[in-house]
Protein backbone atom coordinates (compact mmCIF):
# COMPACT_ATOMS: atom_id res chain seq x y z
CA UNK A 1 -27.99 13.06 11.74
CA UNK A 2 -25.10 10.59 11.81
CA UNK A 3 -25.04 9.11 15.44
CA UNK A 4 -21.04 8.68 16.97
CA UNK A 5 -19.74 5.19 17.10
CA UNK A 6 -19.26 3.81 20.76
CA UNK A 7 -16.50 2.07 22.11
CA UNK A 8 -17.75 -1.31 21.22
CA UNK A 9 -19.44 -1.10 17.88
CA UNK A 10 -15.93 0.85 17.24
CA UNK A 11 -13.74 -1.85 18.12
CA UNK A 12 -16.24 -4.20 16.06
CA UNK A 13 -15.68 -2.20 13.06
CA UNK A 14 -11.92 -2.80 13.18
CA UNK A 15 -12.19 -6.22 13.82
CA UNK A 16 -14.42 -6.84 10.35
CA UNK A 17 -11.55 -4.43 8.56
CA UNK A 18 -8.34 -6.25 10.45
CA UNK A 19 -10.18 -9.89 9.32
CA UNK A 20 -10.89 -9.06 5.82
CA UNK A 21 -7.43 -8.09 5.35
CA UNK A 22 -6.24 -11.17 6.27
CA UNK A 23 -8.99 -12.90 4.72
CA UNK A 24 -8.89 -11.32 1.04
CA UNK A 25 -5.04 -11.71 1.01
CA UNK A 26 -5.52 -15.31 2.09
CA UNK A 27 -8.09 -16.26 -0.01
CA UNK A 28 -8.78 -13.58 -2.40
CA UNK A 29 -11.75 -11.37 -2.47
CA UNK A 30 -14.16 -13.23 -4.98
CA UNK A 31 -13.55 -16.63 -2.58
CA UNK A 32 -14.52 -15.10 0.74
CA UNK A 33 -18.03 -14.69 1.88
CA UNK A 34 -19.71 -12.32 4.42
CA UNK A 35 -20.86 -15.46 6.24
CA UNK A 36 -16.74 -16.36 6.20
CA UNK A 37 -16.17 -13.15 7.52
CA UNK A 38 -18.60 -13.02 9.84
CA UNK A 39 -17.34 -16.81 11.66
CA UNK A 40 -13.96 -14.67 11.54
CA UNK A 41 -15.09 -11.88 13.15
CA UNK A 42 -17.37 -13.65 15.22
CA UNK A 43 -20.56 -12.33 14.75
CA UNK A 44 -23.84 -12.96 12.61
CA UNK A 45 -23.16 -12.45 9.20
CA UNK A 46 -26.29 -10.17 8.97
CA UNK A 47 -24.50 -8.08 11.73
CA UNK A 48 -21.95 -6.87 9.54
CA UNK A 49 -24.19 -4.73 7.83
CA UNK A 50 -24.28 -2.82 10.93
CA UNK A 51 -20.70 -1.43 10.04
CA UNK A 52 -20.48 -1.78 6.17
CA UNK A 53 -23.17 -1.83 3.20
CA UNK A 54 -21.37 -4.39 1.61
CA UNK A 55 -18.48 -6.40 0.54
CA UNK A 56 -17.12 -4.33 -2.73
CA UNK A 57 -17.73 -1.04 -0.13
CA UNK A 58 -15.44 -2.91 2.13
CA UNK A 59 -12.56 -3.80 -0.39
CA UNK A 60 -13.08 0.00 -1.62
CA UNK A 61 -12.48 1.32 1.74
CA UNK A 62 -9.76 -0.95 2.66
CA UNK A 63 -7.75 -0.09 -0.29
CA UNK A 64 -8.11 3.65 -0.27
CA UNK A 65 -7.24 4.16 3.30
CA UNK A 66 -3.87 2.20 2.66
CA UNK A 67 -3.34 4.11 -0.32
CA UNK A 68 -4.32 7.33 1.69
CA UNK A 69 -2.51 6.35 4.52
CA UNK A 70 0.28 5.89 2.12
CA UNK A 71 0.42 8.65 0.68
CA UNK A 72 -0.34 11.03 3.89
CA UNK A 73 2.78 9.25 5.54
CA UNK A 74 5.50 9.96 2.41
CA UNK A 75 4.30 13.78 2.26
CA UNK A 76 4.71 14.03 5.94
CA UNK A 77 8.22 12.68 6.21
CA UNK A 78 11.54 15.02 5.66
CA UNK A 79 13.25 14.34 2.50
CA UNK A 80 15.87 16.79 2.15
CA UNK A 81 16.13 18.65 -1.04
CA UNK A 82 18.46 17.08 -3.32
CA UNK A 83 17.19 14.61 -5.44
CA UNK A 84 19.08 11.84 -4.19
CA UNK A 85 18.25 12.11 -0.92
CA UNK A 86 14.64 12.41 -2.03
CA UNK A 87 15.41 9.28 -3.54
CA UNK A 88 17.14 7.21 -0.32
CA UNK A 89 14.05 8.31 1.57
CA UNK A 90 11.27 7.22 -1.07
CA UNK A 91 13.32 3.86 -1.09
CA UNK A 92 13.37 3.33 2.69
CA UNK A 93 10.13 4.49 3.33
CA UNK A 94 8.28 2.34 1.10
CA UNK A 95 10.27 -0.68 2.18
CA UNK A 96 9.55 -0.23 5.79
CA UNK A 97 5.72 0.87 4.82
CA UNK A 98 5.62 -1.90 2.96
CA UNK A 99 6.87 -4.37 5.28
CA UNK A 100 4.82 -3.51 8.26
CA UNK A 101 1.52 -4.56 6.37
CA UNK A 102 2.15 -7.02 4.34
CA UNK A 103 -1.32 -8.24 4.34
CA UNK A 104 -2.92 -4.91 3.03
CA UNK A 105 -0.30 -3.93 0.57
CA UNK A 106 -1.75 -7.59 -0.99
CA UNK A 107 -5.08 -6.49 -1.10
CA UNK A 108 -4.35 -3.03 -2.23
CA UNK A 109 -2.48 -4.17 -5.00
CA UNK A 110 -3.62 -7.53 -6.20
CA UNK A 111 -7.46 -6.74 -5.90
CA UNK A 112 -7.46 -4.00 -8.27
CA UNK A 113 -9.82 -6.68 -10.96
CA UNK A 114 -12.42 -6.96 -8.19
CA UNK A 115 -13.09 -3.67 -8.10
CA UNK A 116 -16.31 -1.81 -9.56
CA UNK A 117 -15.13 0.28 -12.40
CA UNK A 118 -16.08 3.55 -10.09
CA UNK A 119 -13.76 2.52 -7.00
CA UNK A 120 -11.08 1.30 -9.84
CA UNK A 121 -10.82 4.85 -11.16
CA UNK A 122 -10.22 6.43 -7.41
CA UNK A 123 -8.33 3.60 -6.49
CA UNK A 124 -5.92 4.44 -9.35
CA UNK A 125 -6.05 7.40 -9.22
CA UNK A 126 -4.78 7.08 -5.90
CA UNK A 127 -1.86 5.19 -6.58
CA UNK A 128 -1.09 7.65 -9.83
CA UNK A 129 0.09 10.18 -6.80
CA UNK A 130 2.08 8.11 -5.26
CA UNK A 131 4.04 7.16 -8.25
CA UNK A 132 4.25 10.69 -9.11
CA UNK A 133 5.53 11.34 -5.64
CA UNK A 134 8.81 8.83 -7.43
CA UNK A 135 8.53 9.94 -10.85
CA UNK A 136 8.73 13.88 -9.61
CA UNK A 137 11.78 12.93 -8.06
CA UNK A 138 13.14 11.26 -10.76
CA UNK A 139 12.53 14.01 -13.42
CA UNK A 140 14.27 16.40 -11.23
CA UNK A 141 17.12 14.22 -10.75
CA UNK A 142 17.49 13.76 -14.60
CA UNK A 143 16.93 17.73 -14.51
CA UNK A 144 19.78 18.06 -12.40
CA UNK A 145 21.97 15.70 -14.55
CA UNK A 146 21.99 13.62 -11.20
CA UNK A 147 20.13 10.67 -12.67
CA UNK A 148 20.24 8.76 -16.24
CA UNK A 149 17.06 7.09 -17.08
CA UNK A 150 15.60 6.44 -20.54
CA UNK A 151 11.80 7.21 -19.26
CA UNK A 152 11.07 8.58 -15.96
CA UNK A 153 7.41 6.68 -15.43
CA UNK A 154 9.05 3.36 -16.62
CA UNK A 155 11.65 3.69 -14.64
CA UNK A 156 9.20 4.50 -11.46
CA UNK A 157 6.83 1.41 -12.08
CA UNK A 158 10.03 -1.05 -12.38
CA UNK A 159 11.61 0.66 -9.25
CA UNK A 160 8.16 0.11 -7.31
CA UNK A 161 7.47 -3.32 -8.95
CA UNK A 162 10.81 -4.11 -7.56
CA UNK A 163 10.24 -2.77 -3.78
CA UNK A 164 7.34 -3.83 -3.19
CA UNK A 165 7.86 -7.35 -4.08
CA UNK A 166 10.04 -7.42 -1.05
CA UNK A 167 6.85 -8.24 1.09
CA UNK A 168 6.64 -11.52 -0.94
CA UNK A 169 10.27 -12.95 0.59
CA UNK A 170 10.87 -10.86 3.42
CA UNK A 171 10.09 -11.47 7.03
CA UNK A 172 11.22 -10.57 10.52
CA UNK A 173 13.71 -12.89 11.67
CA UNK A 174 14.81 -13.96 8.55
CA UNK A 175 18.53 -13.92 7.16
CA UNK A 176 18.55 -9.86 6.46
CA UNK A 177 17.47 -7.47 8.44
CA UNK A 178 15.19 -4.49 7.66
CA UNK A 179 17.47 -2.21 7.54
CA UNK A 180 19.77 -4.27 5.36
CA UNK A 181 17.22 -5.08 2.84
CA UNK A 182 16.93 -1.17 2.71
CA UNK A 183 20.40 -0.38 2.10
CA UNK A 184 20.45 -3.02 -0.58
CA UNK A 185 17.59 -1.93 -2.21
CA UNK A 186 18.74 1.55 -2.19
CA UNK A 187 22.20 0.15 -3.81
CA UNK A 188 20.22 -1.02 -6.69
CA UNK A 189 18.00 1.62 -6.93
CA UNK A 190 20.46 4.11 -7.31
CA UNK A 191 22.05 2.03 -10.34
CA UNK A 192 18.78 2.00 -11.90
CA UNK A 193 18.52 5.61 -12.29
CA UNK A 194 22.67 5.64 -12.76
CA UNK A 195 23.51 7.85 -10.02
């Protein structure tokens, strides 16, 4: 029988998940230890298997509930139907997905080598549907004579190479805002497929 979390061993939970976020993008998974995490979190380091079995479970579960999360959020949103709206929307969502966690979209797609080779394949897997949420949308835009590229799943790993590397330069505050980094990176998205 699986006892419910209470409040407090609930918020404990998210406070070992919110500090190895910011610890393996810091750091890097292979440099931080459970006793590191634990002095973050600020408990005994033998308390955190309480909430997780252990540190590889950890990076697993952080990076498939981004990618989830990720995913769940796109299929959600309205899109419109034409594939250049489609398009406009993919591009502004992942921006401003991407941008508001900065921190896990670093661990979910940097830590990829630290994973065991069971969590690699669902954590690819993973991202595989999300870039065939772009490449769909692609292939019907080249369907519809809308779009010109030479290779569809290229062409969708260069045009989410290129977005999210946005987290790398781009903060609140700074010279552009969000919404302008959007409309630029729309701008050159659409020339990329030559629409």
């Amino acid at each position: 029988m699986v006892r419910a979390l209470h409040y407090k061993e609930h918020h404990t939970a998210t406070r070992i998940r919110d500090a190895a976020i910011k610890l393996f993008a810091e750091h890097g998974y292979a440099a931080v230890s459970m006793r590191q995490l634990a002095a973050e979190v600020g408990v005994q380091a033998g308390a955190l298997y309480i909430y997780i079995p252990d540190k590889q479970t950890l990076l697993y579960d952080l990076m498939r509930d981004h990618l989830e999360e990720l995913l769940a959020e796109w299929r959600a949103m309205p899109k419109g139907d034409d594939p250049l709206q489609r398009l406009e929307a993919f591009v502004r969502f992942h921006i401003d997905h991407m941008l508001a966690r900065p921190d896990a979209v670093f661990v979910a797609y940097m830590e990829l080598r630290n994973l065991a080779p069971q969590n690699y394949v669902a954590i690819t897997a993973l991202r595989g549907a999300y870039e065939h949420e772009l490449e769909r949308i692609l292939r019907d835009g080249m369907q519809q004579n809308l779009m010109r590229v030479p290779d569809a799943k290229l062409t969708t790993k260069a045009l989410l190479a290129m977005m999210t590397g946005v987290t790398g330069w781009c903060r609140e505050g700074g010279r552009l805002s969000r919404e302008r980094v959007e409309r630029i990176y729309w701008k050159l998205a659409r020339r990329a497929v030559g629409a």
